[in-house]
PDB file of N, CA and C in Angstrom:
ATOM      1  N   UNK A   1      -9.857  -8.777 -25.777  1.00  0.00           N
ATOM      2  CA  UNK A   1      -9.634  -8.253 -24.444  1.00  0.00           C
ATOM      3  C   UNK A   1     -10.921  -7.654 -23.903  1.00  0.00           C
ATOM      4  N   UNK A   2     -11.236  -7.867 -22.769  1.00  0.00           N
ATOM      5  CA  UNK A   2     -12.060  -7.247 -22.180  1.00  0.00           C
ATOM      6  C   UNK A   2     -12.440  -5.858 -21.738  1.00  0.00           C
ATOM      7  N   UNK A   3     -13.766  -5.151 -21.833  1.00  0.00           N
ATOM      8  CA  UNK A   3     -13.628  -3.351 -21.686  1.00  0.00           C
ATOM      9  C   UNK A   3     -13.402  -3.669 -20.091  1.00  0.00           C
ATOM     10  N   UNK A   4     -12.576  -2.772 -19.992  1.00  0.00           N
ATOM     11  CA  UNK A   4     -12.027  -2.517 -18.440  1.00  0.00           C
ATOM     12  C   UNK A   4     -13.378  -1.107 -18.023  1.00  0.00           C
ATOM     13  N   UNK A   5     -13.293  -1.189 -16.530  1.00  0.00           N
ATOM     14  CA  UNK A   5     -14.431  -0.504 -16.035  1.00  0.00           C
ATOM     15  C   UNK A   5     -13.467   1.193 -15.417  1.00  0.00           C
ATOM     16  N   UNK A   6     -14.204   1.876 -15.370  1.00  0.00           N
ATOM     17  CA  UNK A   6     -13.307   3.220 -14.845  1.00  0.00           C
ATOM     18  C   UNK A   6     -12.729   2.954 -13.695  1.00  0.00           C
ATOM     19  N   UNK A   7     -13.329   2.666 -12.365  1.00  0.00           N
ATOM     20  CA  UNK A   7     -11.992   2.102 -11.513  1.00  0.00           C
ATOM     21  C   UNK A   7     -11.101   0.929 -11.444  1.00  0.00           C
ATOM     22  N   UNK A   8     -11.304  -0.061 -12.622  1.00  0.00           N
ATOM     23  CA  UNK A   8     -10.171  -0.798 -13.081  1.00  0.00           C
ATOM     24  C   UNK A   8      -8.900   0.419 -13.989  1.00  0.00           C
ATOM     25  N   UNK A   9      -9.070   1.721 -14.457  1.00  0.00           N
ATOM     26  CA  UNK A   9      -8.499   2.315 -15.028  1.00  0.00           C
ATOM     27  C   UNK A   9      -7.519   2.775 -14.137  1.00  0.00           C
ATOM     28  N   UNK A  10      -8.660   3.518 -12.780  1.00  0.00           N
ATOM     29  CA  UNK A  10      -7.869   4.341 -11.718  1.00  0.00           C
ATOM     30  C   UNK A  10      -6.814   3.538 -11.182  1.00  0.00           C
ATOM     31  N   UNK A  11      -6.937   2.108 -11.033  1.00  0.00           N
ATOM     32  CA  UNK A  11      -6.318   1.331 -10.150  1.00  0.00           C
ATOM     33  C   UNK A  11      -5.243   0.745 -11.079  1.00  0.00           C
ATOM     34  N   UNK A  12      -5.057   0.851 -12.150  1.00  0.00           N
ATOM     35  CA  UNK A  12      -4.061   0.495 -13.230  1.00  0.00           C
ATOM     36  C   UNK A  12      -2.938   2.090 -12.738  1.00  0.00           C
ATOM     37  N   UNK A  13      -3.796   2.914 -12.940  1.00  0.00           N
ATOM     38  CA  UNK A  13      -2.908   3.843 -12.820  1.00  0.00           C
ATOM     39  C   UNK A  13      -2.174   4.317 -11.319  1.00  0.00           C
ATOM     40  N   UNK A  14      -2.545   4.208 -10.635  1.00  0.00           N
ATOM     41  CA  UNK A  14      -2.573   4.260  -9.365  1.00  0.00           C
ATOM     42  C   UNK A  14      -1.368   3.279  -9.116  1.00  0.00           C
ATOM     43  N   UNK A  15      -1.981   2.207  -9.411  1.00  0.00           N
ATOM     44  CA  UNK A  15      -0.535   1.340  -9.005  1.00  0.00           C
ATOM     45  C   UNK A  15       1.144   1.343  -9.830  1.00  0.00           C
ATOM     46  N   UNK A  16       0.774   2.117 -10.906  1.00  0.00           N
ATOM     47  CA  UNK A  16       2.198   2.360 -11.766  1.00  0.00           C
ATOM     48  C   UNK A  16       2.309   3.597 -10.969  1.00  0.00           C
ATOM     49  N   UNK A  17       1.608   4.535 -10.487  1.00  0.00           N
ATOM     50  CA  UNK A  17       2.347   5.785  -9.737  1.00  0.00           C
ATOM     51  C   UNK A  17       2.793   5.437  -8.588  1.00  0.00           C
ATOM     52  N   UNK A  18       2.581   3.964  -7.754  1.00  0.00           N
ATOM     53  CA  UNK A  18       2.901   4.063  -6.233  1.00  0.00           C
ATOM     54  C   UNK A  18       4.104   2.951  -7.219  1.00  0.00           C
ATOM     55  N   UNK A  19       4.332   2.317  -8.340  1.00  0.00           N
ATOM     56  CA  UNK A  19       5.914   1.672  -8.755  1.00  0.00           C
ATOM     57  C   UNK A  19       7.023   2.441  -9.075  1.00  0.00           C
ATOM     58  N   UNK A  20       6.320   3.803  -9.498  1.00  0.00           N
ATOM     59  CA  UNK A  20       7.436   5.006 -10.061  1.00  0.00           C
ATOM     60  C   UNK A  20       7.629   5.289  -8.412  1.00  0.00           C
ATOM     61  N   UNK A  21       7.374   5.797  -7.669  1.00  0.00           N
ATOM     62  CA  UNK A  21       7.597   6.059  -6.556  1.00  0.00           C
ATOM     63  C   UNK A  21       8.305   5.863  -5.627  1.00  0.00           C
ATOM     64  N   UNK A  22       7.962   4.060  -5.672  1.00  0.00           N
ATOM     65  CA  UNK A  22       8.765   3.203  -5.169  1.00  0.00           C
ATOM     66  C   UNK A  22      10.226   3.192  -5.712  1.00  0.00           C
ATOM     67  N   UNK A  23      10.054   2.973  -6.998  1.00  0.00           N
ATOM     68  CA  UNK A  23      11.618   3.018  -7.835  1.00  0.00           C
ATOM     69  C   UNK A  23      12.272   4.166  -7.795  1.00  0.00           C
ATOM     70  N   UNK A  24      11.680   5.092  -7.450  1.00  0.00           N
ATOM     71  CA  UNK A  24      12.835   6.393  -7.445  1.00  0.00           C
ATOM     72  C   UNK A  24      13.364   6.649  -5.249  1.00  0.00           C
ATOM     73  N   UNK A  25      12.851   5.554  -4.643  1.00  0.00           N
ATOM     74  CA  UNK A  25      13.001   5.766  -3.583  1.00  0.00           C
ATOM     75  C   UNK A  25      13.266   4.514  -2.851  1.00  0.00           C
ATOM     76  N   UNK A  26      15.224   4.086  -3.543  1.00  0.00           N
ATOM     77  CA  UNK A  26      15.364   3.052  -3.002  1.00  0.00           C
ATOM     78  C   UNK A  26      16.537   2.770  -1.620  1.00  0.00           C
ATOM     79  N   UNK A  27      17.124   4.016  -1.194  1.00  0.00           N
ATOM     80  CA  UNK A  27      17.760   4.263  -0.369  1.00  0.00           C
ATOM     81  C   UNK A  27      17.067   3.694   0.955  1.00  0.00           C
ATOM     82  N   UNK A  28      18.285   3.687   1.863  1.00  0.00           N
ATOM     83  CA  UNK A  28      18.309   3.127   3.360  1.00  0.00           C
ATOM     84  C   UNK A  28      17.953   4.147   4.441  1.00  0.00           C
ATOM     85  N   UNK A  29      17.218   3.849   5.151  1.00  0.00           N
ATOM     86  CA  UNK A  29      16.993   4.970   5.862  1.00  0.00           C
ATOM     87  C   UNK A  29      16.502   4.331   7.264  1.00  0.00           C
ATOM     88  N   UNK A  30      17.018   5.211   7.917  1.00  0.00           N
ATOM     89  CA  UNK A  30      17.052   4.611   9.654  1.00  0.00           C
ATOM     90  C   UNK A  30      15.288   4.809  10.096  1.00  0.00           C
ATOM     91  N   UNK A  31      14.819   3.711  10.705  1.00  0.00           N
ATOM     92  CA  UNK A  31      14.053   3.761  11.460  1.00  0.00           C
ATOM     93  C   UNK A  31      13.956   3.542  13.160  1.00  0.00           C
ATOM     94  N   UNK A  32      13.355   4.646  13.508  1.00  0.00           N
ATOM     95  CA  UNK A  32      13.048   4.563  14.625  1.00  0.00           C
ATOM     96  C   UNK A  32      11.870   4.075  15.486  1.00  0.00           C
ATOM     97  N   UNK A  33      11.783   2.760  16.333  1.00  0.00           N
ATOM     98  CA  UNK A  33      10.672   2.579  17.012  1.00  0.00           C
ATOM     99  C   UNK A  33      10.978   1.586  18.351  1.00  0.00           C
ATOM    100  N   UNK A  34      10.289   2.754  19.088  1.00  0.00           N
ATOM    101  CA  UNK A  34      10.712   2.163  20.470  1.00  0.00           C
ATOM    102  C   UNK A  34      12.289   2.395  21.155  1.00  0.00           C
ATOM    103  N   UNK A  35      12.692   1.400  20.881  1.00  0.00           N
ATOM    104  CA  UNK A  35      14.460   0.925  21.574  1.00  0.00           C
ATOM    105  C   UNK A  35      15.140   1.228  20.386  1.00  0.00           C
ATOM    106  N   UNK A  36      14.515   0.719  19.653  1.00  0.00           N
ATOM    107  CA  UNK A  36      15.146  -0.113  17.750  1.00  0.00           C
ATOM    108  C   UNK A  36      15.425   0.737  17.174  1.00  0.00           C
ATOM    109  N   UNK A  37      16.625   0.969  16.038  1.00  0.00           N
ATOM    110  CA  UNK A  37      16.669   1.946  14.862  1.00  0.00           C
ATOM    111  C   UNK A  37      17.199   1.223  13.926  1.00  0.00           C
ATOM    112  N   UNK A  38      16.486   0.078  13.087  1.00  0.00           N
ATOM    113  CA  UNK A  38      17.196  -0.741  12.521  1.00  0.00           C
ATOM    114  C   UNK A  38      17.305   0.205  11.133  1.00  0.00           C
ATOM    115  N   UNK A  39      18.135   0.103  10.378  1.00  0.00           N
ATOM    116  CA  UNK A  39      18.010   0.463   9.277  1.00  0.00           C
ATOM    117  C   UNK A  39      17.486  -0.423   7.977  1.00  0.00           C
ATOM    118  N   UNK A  40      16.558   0.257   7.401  1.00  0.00           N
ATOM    119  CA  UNK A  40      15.724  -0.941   6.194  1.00  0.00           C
ATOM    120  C   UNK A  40      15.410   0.339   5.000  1.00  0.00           C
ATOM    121  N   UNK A  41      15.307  -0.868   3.802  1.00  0.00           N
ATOM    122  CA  UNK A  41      15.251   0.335   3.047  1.00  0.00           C
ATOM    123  C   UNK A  41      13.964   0.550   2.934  1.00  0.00           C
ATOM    124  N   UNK A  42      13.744   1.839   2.093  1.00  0.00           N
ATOM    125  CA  UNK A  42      12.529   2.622   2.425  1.00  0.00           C
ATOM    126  C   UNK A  42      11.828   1.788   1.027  1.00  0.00           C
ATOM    127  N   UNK A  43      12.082   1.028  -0.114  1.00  0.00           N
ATOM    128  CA  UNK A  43      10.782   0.646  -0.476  1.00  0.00           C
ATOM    129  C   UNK A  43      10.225  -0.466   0.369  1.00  0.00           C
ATOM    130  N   UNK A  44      10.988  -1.275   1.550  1.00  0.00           N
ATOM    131  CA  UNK A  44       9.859  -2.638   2.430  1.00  0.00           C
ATOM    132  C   UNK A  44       9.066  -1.331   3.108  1.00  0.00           C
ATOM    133  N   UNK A  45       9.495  -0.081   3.851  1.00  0.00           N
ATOM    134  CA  UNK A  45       8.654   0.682   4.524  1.00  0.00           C
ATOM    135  C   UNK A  45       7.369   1.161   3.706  1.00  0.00           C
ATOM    136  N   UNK A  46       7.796   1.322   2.606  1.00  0.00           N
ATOM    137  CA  UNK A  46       6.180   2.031   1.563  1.00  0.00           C
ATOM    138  C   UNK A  46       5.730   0.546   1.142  1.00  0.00           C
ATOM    139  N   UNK A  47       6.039  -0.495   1.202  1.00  0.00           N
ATOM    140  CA  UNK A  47       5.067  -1.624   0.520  1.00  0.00           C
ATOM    141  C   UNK A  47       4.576  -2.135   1.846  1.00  0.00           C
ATOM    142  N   UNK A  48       5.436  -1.880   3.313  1.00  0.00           N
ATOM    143  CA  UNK A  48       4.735  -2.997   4.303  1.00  0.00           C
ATOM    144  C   UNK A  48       3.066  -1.288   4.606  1.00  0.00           C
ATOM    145  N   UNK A  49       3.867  -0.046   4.221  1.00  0.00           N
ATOM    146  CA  UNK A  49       2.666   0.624   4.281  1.00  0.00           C
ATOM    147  C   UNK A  49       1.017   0.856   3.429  1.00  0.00           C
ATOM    148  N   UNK A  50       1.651   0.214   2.652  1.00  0.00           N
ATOM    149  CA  UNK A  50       0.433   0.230   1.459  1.00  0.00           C
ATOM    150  C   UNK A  50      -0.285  -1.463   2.056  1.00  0.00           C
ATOM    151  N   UNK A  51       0.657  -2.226   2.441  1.00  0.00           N
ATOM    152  CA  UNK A  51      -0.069  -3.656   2.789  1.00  0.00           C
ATOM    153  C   UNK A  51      -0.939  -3.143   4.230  1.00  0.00           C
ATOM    154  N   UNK A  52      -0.414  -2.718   4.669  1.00  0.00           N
ATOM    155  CA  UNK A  52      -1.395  -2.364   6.249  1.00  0.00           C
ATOM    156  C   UNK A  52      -2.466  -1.671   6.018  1.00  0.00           C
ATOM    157  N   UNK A  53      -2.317  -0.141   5.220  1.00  0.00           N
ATOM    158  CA  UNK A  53      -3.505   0.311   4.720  1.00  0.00           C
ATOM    159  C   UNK A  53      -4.795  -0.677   3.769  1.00  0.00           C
ATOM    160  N   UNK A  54      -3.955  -1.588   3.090  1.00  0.00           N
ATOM    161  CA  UNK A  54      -4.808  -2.707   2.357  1.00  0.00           C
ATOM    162  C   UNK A  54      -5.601  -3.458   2.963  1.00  0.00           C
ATOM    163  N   UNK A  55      -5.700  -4.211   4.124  1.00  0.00           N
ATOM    164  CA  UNK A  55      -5.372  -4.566   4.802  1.00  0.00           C
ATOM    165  C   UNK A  55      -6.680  -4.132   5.713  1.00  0.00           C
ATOM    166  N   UNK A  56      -5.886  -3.043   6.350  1.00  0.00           N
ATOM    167  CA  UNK A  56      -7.209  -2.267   7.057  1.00  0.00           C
ATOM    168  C   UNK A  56      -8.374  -2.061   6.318  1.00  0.00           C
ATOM    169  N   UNK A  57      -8.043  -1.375   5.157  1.00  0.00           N
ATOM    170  CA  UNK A  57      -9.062  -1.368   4.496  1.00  0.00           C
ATOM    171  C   UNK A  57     -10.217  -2.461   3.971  1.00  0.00           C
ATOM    172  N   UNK A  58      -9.704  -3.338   3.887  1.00  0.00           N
ATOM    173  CA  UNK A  58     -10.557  -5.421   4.049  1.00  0.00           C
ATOM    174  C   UNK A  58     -11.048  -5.235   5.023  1.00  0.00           C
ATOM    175  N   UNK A  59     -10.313  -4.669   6.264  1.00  0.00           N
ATOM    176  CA  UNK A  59     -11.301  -5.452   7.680  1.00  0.00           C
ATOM    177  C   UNK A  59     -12.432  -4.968   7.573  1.00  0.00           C
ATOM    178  N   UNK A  60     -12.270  -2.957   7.309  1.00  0.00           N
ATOM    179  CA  UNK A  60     -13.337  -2.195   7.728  1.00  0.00           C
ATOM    180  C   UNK A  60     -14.016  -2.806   6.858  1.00  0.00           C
ATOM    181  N   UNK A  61     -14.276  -2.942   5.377  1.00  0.00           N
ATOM    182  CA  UNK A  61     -15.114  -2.712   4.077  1.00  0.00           C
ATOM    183  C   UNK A  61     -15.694  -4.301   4.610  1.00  0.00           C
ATOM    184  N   UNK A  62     -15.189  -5.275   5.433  1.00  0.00           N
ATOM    185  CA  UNK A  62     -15.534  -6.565   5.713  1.00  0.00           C
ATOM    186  C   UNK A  62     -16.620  -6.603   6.982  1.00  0.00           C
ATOM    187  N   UNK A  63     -16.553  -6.202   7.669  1.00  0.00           N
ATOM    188  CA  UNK A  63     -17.259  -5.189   9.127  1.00  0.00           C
ATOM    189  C   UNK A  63     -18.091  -4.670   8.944  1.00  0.00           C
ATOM    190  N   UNK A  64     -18.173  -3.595   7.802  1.00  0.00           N
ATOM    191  CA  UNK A  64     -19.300  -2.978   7.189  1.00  0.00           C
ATOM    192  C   UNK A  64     -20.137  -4.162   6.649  1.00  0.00           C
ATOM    193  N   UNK A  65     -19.893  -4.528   5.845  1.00  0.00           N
ATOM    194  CA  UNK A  65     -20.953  -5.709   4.938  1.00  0.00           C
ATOM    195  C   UNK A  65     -21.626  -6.476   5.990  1.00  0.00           C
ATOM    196  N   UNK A  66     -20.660  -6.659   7.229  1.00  0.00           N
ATOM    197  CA  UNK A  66     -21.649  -7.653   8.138  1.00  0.00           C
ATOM    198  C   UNK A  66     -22.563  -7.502   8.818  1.00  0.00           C
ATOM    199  N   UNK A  67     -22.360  -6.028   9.049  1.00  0.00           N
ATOM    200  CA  UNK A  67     -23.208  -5.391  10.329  1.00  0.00           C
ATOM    201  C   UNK A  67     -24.602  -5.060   9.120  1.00  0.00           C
ATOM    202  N   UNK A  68     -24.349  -4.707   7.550  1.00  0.00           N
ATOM    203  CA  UNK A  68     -25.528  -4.414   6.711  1.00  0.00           C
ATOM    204  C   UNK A  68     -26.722  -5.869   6.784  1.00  0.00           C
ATOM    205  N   UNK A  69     -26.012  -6.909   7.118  1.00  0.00           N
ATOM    206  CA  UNK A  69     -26.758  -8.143   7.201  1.00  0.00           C
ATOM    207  C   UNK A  69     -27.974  -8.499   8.070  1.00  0.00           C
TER     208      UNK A  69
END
């Protein structure tokens, strides 16, 4: 097996704390936006939130590298 690097560690861990998280928070819960209050459960709300922050985080870190060019 390969030596893993310290933020391959953080990010091992990191992601089992945002699965415990998720798993202890699987209830329905009303959302509100706009008109809408559909109800969805709250782990699509914490994974579509971690994908957007992901996400964002590509564009900027992608934006940055270009403008260093």
């Amino acid at each position: 097996m390969k030596n893993l690097t310290t933020g391959q560690y953080i990010n091992i861990a990191l992601i089992l704390l945002v699965l415990v998280f998720i798993g202890q928070n699987t209830q329905t819960v009303e959302v509100k936006f706009l008109f809408f209050k559909p109800e969805i459960p709250l782990i699509v709300i914490i994974l579509a939130s971690l994908l957007f922050g992901y996400v964002t985080a590509l564009i900027m870190r992608r934006g940055k590298t270009q403008q260093e060019e």
